[in-house]
N, C-alpha and C. Protein backbone atom coordinates (compact mmCIF):
# COMPACT_ATOMS: atom_id res chain seq x y z
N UNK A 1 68.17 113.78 109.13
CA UNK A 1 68.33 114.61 110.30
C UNK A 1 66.95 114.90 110.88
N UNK A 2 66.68 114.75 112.12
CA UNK A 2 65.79 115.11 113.09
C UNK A 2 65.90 116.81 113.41
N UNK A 3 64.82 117.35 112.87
CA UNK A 3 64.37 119.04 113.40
C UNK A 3 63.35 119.06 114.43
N UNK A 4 63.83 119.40 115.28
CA UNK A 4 62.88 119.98 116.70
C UNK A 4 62.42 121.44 116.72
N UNK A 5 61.74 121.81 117.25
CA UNK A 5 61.71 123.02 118.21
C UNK A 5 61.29 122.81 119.47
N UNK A 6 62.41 123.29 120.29
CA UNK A 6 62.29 123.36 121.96
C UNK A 6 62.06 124.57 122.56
N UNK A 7 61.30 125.18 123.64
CA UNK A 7 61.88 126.38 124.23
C UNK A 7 62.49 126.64 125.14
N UNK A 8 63.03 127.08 125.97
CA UNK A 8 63.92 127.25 127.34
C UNK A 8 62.86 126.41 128.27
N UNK A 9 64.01 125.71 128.68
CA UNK A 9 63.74 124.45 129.78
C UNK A 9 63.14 123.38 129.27
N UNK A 10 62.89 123.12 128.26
CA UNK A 10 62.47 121.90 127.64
C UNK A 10 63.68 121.46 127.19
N UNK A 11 63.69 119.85 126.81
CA UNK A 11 64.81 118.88 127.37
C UNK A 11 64.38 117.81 126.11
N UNK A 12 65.84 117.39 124.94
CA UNK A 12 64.98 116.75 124.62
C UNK A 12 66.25 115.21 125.17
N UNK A 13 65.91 114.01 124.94
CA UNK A 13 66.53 113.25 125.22
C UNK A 13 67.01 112.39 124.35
N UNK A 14 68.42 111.49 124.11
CA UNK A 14 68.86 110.42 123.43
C UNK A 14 69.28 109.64 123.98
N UNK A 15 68.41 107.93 123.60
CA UNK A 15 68.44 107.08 124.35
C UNK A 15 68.10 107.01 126.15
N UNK A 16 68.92 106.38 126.90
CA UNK A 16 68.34 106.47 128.17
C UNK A 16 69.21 107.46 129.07
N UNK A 17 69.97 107.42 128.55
CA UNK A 17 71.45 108.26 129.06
C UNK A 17 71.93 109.58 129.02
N UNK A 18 71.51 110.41 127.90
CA UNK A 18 71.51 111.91 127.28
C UNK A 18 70.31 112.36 127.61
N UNK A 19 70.45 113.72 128.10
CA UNK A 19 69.49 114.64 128.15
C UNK A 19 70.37 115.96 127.46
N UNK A 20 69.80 117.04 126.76
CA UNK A 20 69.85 117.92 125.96
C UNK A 20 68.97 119.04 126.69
N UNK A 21 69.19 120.03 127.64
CA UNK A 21 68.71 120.90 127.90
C UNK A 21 68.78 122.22 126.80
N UNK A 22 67.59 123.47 126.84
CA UNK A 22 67.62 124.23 126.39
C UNK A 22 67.79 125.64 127.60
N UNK A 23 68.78 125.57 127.38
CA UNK A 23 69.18 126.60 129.01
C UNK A 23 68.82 128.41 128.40
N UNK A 24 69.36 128.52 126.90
CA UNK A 24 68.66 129.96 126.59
C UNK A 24 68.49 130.59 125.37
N UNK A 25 67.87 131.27 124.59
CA UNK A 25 67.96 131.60 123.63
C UNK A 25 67.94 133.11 123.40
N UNK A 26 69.21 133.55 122.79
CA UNK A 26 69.11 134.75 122.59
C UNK A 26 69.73 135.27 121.60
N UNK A 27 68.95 136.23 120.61
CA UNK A 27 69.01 136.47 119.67
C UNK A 27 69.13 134.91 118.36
N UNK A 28 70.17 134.81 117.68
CA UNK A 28 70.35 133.65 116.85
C UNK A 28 71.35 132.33 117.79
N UNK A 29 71.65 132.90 118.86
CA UNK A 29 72.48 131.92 120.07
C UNK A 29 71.44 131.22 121.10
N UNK A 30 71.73 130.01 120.74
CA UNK A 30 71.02 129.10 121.51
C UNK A 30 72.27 128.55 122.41
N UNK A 31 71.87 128.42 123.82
CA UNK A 31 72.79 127.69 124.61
C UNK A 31 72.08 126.54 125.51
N UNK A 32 72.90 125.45 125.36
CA UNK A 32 72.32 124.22 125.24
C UNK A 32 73.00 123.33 126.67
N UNK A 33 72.35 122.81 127.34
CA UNK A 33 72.94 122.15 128.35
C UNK A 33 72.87 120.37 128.48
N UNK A 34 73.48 119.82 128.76
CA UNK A 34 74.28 118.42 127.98
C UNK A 34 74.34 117.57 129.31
N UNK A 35 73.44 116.40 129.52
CA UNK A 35 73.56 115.64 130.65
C UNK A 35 74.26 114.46 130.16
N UNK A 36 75.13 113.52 130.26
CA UNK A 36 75.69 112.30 129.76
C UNK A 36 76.38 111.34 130.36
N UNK A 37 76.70 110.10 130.25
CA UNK A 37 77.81 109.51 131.18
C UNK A 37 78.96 110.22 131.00
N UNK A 38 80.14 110.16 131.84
CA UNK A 38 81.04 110.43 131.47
C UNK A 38 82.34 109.81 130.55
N UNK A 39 81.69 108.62 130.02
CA UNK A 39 82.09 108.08 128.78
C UNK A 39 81.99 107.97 127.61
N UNK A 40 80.69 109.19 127.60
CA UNK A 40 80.30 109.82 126.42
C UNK A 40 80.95 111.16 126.39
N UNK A 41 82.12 111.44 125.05
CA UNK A 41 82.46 112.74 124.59
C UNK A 41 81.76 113.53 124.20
N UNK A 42 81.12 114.83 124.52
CA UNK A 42 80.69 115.85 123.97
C UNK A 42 82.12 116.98 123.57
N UNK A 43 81.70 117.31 122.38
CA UNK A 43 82.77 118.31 121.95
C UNK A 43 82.37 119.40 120.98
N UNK A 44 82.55 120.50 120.92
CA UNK A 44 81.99 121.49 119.42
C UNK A 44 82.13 120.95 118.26
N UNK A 45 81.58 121.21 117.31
CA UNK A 45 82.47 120.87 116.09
C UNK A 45 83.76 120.98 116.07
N UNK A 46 84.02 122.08 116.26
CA UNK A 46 85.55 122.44 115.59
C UNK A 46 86.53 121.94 116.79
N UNK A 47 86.14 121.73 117.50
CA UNK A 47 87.08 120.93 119.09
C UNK A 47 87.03 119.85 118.03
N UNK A 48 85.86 118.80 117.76
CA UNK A 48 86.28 117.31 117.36
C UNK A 48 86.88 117.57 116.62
N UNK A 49 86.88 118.55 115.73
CA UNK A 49 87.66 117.91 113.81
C UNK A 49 89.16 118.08 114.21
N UNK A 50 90.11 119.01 115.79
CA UNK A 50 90.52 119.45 116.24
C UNK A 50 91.31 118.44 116.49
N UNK A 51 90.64 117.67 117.53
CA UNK A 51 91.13 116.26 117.80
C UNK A 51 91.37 115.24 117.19
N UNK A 52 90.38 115.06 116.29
CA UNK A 52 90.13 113.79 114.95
C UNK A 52 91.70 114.11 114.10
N UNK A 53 91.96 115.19 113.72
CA UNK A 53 93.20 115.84 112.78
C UNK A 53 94.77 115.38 113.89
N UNK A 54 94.37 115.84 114.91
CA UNK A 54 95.69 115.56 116.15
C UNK A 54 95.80 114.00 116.02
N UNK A 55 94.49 113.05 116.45
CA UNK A 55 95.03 112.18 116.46
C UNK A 55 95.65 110.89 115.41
N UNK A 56 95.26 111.73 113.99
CA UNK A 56 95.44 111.38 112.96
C UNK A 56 96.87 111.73 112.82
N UNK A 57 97.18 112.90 112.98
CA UNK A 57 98.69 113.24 113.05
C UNK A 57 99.82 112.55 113.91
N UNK A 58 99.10 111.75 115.14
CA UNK A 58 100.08 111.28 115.79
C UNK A 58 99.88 110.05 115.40
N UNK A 59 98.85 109.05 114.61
CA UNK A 59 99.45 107.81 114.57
C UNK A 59 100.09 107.65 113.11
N UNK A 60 99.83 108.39 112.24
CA UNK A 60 101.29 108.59 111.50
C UNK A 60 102.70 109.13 112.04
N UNK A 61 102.69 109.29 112.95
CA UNK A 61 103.98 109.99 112.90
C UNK A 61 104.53 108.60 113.92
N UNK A 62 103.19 107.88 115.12
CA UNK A 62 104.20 106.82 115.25
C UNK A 62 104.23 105.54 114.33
N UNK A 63 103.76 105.24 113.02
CA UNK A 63 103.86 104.41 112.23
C UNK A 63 105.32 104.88 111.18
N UNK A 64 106.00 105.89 111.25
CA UNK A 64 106.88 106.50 110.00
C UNK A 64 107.92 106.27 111.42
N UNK A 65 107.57 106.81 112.70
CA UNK A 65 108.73 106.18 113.97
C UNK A 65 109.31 104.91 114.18
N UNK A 66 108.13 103.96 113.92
CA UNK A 66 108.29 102.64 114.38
C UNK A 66 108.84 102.17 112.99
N UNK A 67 109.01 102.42 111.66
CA UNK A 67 109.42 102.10 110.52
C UNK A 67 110.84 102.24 110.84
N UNK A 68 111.18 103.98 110.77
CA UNK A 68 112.66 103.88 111.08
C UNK A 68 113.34 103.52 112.20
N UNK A 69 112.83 103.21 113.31
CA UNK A 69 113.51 102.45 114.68
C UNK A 69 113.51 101.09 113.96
N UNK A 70 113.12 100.32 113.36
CA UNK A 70 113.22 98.99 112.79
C UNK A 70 113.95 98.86 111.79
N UNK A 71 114.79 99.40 111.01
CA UNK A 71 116.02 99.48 110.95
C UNK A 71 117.05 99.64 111.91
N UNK A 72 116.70 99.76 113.02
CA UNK A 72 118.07 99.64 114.15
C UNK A 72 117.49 98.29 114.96
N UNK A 73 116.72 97.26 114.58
CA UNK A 73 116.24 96.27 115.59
C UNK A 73 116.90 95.14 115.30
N UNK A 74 117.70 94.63 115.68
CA UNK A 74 118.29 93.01 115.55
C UNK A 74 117.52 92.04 114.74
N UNK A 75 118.14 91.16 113.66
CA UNK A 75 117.49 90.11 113.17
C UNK A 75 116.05 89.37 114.39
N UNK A 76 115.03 89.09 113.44
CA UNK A 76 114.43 88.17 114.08
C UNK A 76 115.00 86.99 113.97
N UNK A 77 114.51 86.58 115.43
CA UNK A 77 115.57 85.17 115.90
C UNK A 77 114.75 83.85 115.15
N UNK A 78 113.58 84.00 114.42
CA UNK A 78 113.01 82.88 114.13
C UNK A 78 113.32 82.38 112.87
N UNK A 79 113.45 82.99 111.64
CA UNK A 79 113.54 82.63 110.52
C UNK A 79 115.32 82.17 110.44
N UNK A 80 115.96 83.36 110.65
CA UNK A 80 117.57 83.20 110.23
C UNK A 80 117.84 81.90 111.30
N UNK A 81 117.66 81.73 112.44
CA UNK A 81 118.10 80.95 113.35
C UNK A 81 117.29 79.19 112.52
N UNK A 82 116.29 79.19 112.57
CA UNK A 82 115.73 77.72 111.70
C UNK A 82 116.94 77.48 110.40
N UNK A 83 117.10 78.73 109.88
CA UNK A 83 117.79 78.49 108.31
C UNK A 83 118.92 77.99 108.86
N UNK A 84 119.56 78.65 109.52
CA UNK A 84 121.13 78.19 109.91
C UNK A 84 121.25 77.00 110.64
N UNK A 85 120.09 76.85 111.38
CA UNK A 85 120.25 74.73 112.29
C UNK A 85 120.03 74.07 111.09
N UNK A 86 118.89 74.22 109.74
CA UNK A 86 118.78 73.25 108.76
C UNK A 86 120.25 73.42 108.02
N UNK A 87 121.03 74.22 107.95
CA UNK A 87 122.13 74.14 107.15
C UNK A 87 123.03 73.48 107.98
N UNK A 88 123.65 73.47 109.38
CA UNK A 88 124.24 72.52 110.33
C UNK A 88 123.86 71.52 109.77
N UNK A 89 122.97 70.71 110.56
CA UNK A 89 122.55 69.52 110.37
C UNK A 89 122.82 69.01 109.18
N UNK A 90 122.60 69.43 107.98
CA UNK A 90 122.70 69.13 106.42
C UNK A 90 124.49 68.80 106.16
N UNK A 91 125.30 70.18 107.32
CA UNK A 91 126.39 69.98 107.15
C UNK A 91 127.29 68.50 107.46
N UNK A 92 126.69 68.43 109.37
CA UNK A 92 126.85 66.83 109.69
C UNK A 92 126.65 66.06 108.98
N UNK A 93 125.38 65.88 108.21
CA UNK A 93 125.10 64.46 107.89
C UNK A 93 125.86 64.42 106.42
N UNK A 94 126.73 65.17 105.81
CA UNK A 94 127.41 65.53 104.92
C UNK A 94 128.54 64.67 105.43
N UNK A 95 129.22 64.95 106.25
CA UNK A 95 130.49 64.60 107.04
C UNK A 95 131.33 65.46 107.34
């Protein structure tokens, strides 16, 4: 981990794209101002772990969805359908 010290209005930067303002400090609260693309997420801690947990929760819940909807889905047409023309055919040439 990288330790700085900044004071109000000093800026530090990441990469070419982030800037990190120091907008104020008071008492043990530092408030921090955040320049970025807007395809870069900024979030608190506890917002991400927030989200990270949500979206963990929803792709289990659609992997345990898509399990039991596939018990209501029709044979695949590829395997049973090959088995049953090789058994025809076998039948014809039988007589």
């Amino acid at each position: 981990m990288l330790t700085l010290t900044r004071s109000v209005g000093e800026t530090i930067r990441i990469g070419d794209d982030i800037e990190i303002h120091v907008v104020e400090v008071r008492g043990g609260t530092v408030r921090l101002g955040f320049k970025a693309p807007r395809e870069i997420a900024i979030h608190r801690e506890e917002v991400y772990r927030q989200i990270a947990e949500a979206n963990l929760l929803a792709a289990q819940v659609t992997a345990d969805t898509l399990g039991a909807l596939a018990a209501f889905a029709p044979p695949a047409v590829g395997a049973d359908t090959a088995a049953g023309t090789a058994e025809l055919a076998s039948e014809d040439a039988q007589g």
